[in-house]
C-alpha atoms as a PDB file:
ATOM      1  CA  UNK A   1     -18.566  -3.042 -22.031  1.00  0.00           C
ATOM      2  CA  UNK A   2     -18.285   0.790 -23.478  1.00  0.00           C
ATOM      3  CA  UNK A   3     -20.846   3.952 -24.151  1.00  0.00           C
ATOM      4  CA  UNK A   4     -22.864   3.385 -20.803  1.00  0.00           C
ATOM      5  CA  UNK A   5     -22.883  -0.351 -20.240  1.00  0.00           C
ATOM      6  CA  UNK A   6     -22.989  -0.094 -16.481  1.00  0.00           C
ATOM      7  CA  UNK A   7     -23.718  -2.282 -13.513  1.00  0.00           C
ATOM      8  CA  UNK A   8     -22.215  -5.469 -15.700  1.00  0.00           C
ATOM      9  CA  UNK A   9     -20.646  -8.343 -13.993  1.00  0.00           C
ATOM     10  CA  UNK A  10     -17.487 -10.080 -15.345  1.00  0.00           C
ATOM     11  CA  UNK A  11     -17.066 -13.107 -13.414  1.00  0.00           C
ATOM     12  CA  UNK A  12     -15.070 -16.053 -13.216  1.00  0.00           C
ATOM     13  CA  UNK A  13     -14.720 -16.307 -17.311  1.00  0.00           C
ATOM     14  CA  UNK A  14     -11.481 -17.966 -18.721  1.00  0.00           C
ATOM     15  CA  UNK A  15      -9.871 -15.431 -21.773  1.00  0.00           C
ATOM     16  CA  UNK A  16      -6.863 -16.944 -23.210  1.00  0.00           C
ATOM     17  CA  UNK A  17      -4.866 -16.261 -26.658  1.00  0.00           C
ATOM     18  CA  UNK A  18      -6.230 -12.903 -27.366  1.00  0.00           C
ATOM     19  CA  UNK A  19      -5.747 -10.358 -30.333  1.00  0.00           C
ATOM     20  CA  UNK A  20      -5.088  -7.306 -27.632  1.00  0.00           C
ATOM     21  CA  UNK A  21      -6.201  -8.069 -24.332  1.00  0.00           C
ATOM     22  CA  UNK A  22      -8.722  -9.436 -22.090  1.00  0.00           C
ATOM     23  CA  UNK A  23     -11.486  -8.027 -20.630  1.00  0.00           C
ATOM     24  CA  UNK A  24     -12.078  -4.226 -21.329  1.00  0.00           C
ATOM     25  CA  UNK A  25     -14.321  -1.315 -20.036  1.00  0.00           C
ATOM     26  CA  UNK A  26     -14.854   2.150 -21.363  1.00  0.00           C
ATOM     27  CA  UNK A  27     -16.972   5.016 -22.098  1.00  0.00           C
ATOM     28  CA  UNK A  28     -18.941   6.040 -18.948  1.00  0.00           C
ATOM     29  CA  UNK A  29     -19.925   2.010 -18.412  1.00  0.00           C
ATOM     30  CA  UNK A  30     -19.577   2.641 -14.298  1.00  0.00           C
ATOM     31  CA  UNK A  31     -19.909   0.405 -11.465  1.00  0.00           C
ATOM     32  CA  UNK A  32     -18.732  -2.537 -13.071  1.00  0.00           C
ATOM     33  CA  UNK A  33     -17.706  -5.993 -11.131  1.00  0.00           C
ATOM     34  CA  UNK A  34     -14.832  -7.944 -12.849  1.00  0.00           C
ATOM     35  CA  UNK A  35     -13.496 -10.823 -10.505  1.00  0.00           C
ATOM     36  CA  UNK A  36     -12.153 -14.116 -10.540  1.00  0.00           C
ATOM     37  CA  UNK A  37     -11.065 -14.289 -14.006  1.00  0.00           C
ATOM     38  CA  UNK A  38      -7.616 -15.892 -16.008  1.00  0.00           C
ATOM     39  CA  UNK A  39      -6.707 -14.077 -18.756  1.00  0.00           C
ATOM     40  CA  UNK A  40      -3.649 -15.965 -20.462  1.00  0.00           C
ATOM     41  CA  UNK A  41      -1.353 -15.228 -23.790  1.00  0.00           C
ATOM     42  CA  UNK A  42      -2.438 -11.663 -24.088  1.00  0.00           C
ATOM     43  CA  UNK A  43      -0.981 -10.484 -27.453  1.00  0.00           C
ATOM     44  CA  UNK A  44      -1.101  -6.936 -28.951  1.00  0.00           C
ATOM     45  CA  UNK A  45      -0.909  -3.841 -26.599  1.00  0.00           C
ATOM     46  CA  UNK A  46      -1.290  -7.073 -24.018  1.00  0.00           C
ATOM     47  CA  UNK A  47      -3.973  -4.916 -21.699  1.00  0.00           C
ATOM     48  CA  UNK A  48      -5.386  -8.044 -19.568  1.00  0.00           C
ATOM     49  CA  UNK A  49      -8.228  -5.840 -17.405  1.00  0.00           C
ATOM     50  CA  UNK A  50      -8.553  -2.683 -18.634  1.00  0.00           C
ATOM     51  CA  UNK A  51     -11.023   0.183 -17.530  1.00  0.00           C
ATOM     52  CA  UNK A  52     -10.891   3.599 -19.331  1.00  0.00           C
ATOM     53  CA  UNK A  53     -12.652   6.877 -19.779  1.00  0.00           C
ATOM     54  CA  UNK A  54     -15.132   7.385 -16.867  1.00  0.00           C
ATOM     55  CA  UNK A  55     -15.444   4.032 -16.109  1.00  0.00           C
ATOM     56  CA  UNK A  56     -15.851   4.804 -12.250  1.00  0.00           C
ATOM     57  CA  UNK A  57     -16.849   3.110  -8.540  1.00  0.00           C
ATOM     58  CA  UNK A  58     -15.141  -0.319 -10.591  1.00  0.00           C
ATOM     59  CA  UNK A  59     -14.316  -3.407  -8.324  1.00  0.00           C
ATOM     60  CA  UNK A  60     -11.637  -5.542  -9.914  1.00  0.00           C
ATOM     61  CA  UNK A  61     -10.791  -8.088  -7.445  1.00  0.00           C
ATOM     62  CA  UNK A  62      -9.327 -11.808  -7.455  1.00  0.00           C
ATOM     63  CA  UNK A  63      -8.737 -11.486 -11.086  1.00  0.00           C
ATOM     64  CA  UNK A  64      -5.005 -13.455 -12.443  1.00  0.00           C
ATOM     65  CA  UNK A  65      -3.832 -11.836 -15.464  1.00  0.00           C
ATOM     66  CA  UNK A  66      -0.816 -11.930 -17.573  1.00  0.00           C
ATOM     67  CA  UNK A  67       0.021  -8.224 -18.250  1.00  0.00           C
ATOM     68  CA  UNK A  68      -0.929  -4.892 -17.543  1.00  0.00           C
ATOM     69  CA  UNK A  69      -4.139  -4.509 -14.997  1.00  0.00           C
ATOM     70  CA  UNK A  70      -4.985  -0.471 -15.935  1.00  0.00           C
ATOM     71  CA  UNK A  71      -6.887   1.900 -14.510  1.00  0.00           C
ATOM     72  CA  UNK A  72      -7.233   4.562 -16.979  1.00  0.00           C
ATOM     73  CA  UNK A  73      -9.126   8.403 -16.562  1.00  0.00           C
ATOM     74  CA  UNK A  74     -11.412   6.322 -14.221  1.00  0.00           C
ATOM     75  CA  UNK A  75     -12.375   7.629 -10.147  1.00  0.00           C
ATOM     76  CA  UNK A  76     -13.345   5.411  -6.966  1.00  0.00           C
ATOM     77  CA  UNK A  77     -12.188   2.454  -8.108  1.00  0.00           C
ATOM     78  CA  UNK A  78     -10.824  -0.849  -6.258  1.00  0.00           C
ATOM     79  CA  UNK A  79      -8.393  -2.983  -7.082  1.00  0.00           C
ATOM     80  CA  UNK A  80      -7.675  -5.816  -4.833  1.00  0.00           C
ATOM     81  CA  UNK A  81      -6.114  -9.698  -4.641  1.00  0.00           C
ATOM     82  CA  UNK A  82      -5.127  -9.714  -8.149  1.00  0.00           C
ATOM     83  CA  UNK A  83      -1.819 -11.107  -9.556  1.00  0.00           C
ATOM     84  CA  UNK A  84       0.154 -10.350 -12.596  1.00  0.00           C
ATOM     85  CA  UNK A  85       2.493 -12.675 -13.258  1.00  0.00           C
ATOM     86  CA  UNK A  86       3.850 -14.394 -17.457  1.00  0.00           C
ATOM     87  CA  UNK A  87       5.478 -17.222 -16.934  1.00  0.00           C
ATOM     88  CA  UNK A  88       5.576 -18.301 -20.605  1.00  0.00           C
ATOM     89  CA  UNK A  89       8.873 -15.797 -21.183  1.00  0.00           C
ATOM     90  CA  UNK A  90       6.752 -12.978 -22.604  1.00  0.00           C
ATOM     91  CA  UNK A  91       6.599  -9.131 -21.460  1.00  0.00           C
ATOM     92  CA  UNK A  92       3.825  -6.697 -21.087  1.00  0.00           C
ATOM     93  CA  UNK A  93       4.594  -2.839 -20.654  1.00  0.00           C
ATOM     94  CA  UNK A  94       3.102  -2.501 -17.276  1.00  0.00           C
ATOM     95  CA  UNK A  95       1.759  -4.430 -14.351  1.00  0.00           C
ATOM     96  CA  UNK A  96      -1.079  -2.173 -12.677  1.00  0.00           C
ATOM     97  CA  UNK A  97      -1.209   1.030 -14.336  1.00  0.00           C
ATOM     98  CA  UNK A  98      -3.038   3.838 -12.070  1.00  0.00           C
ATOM     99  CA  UNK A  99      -4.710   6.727 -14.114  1.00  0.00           C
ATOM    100  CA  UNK A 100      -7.364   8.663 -11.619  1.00  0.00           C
ATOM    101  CA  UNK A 101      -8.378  10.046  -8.339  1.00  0.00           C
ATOM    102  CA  UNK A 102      -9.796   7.848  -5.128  1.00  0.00           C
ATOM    103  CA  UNK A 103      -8.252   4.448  -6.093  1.00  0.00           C
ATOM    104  CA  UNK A 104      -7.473   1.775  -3.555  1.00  0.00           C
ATOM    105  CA  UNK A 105      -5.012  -1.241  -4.675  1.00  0.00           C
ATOM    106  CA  UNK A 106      -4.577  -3.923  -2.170  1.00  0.00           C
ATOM    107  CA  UNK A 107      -3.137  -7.052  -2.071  1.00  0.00           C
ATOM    108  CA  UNK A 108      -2.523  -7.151  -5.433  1.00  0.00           C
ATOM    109  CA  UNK A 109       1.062  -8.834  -6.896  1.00  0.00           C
ATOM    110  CA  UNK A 110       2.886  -7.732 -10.125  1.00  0.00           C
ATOM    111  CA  UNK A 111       5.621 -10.047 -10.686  1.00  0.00           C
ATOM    112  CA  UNK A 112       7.202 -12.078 -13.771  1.00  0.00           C
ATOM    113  CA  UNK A 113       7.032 -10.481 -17.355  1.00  0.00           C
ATOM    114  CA  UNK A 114       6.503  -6.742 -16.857  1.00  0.00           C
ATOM    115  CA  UNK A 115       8.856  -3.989 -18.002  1.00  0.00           C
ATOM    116  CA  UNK A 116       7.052  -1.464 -15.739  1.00  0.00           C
ATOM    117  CA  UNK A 117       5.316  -3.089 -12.049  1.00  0.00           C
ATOM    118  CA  UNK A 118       3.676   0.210 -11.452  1.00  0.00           C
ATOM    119  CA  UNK A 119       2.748   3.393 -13.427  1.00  0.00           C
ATOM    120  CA  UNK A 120       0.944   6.400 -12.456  1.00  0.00           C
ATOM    121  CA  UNK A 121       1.124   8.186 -15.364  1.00  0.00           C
ATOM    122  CA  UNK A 122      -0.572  10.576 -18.068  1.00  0.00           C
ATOM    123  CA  UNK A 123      -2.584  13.756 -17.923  1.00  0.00           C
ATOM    124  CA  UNK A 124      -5.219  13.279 -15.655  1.00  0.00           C
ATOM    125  CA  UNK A 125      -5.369  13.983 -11.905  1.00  0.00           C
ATOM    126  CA  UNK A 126      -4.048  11.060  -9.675  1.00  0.00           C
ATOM    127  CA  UNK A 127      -4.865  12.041  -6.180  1.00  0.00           C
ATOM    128  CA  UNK A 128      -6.120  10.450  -3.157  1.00  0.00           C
ATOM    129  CA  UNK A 129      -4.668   6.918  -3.883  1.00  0.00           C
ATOM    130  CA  UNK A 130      -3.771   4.190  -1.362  1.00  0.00           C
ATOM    131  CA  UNK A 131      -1.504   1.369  -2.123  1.00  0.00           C
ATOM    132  CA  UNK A 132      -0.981  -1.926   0.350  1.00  0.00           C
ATOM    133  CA  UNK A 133      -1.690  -4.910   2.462  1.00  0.00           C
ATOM    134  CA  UNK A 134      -5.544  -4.748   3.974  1.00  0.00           C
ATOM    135  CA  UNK A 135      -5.876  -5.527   7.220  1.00  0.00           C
ATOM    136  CA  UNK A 136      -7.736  -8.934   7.066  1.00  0.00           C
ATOM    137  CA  UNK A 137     -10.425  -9.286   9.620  1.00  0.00           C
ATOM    138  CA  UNK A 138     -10.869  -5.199  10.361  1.00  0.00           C
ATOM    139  CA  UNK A 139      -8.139  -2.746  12.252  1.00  0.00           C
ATOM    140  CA  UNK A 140      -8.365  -5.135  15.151  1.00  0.00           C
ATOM    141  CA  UNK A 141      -6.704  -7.872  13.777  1.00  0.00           C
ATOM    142  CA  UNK A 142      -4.252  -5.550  11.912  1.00  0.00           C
ATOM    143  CA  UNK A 143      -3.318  -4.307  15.392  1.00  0.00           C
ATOM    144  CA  UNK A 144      -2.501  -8.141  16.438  1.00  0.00           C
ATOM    145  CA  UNK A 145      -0.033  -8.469  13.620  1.00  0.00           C
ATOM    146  CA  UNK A 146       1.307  -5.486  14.136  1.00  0.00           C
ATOM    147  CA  UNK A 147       2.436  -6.252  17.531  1.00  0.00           C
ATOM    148  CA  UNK A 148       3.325  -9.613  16.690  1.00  0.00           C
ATOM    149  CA  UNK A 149       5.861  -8.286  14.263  1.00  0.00           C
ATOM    150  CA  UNK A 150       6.964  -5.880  16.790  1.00  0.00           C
ATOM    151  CA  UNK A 151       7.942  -8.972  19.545  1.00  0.00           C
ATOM    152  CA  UNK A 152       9.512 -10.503  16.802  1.00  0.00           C
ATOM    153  CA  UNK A 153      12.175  -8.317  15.802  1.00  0.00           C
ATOM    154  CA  UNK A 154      12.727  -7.193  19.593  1.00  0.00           C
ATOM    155  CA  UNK A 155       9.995  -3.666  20.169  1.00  0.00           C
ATOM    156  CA  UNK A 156       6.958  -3.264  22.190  1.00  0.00           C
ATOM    157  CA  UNK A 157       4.025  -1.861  20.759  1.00  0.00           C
ATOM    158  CA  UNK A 158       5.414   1.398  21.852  1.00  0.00           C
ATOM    159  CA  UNK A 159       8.629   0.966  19.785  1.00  0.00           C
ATOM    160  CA  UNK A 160      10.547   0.392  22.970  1.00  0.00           C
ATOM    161  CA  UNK A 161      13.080  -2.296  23.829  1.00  0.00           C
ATOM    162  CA  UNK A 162      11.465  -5.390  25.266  1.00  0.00           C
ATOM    163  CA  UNK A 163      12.621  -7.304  28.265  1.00  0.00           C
ATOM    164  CA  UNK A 164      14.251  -9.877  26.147  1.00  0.00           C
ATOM    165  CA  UNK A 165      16.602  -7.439  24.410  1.00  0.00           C
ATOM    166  CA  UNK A 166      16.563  -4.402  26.575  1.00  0.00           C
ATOM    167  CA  UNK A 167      19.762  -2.582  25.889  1.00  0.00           C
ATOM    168  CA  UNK A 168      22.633  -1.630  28.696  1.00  0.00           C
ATOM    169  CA  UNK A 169      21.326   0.773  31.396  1.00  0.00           C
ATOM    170  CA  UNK A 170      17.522   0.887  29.859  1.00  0.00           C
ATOM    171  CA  UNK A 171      16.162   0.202  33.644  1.00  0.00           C
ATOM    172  CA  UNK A 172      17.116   3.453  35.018  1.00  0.00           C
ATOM    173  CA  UNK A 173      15.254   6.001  35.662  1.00  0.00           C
ATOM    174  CA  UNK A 174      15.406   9.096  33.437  1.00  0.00           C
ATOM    175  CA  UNK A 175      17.090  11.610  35.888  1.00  0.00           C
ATOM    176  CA  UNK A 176      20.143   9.305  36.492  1.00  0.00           C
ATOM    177  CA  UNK A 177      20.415   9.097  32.662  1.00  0.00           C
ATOM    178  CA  UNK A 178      20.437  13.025  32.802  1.00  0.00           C
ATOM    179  CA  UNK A 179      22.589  13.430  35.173  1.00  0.00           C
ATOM    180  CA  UNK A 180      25.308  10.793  33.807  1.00  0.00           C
ATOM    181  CA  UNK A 181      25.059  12.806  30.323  1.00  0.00           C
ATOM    182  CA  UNK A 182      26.112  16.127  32.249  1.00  0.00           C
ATOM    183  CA  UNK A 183      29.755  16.744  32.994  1.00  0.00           C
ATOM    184  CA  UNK A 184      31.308  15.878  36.059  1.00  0.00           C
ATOM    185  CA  UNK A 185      31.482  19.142  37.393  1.00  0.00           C
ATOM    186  CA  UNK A 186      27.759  20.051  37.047  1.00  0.00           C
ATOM    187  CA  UNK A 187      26.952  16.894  38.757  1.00  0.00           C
ATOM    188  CA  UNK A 188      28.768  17.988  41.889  1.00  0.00           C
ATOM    189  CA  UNK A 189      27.154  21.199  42.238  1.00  0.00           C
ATOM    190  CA  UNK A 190      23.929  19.337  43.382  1.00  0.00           C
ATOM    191  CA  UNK A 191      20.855  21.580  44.856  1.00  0.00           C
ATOM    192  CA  UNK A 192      23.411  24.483  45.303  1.00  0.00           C
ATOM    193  CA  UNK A 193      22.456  25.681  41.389  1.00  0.00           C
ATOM    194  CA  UNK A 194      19.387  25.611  39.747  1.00  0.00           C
ATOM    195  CA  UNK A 195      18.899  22.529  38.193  1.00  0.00           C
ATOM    196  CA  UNK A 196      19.442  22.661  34.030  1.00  0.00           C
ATOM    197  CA  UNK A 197      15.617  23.226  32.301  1.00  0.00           C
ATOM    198  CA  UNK A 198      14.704  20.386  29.546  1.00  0.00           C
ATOM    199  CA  UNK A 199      14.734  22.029  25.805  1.00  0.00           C
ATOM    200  CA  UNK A 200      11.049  19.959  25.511  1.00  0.00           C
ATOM    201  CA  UNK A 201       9.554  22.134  28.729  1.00  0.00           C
ATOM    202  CA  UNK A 202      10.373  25.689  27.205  1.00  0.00           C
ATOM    203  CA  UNK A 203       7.318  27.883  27.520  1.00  0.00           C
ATOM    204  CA  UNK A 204       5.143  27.541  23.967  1.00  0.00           C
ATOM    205  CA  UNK A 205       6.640  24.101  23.040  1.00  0.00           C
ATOM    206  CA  UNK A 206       4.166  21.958  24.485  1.00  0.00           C
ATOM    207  CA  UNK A 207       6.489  18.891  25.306  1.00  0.00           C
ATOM    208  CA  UNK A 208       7.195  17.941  28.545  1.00  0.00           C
END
């Protein structure tokens, strides 16, 4: 799909045992769907999905591939759910190459048979990417795991010590803390001096 072959749909085709790669973009041909698609035995410069020179606002999702998933001098793209993995003892230069501005990669895996698992490399601009896990089910859910994870390594959604592995002393109160941290003698004086001024209330800070 090159020289303006836009709006094209690549999915759920089976490549295997290719001369250089698998399934390739280029040339201005924008908006372009590849998904659910096995490429296998990818020989040459082994480039499973590749999408080069302007090929922008690309989905490339659910795809499993044996080498090198690349993004190359192409904007607004998403990449998402795919896995890179050889099994068959062969190795491809890179896993998901990133080459562009506003590109999203999530859930995607690079494992077995790559020398590189992720490049962002070459001349052109590469800002404004984002690379993880996406919240399935919208930021709600996300939240829920988030705090789930949280119980179970011992925090509460505020990063605090829960009840279950509160550390020595964490029920009291704030000014006995204070005080205990003073030294003995300042703790005697009592209302008789003016009481020591937090560093976070200083005039300008904005802490208190």
């Amino acid at each position: 799909m090159a020289w303006g072959s836009s709006r094209n749909q690549v999915i759920g085709c089976r490549v295997d045992n290719t001369g250089r790669g698998g399934i390739f973009g280029g040339d201005q041909a924008t908006d372009l769907i590849i998904r659910d698609n096995v490429v296998t035995r990818s020989h040459g410069e082994m480039l499973g999905i590749e999408v080069w020179g302007g090929c922008d606002r690309c989905v490339i999702e659910d795809n499993a591939i044996d080498h090198w998933l690349s993004i190359g001098g192409s904007d607004w793209c998403a990449v998402r759910r795919n896995t890179i993995i050889a099994t068959d003892g062969s190795f491809g230069f890179i896993g998901i190459e990133a080459i562009g501005s506003y590109l999203v990669f999530t859930d995607d895996v690079v494992d077995e048979g790559q020398v590189i698992g992720l490049s962002m490399s070459n001349v052109n601009q590469k800002e404004y990417h984002y690379y993880g896990i996406a919240p399935s089910g919208g930021a709600r859910s996300g939240a829920r795991r988030c705090r789930a994870r949280r119980r179970a390594a011992g925090t509460t959604t505020s990063g605090a010590a829960s009840s279950t592995t509160r550390p020595p002393g964490a029920g009291r109160s704030s000014t006995r803390r204070r005080r205990e941290r003073l030294p003995r003698e300042r703790q005697h004086e009592g209302h008789r001096s003016r009481p020591m001024r937090d560093h976070g209330q200083r005039a300008g800070t904005g802490c208190r």
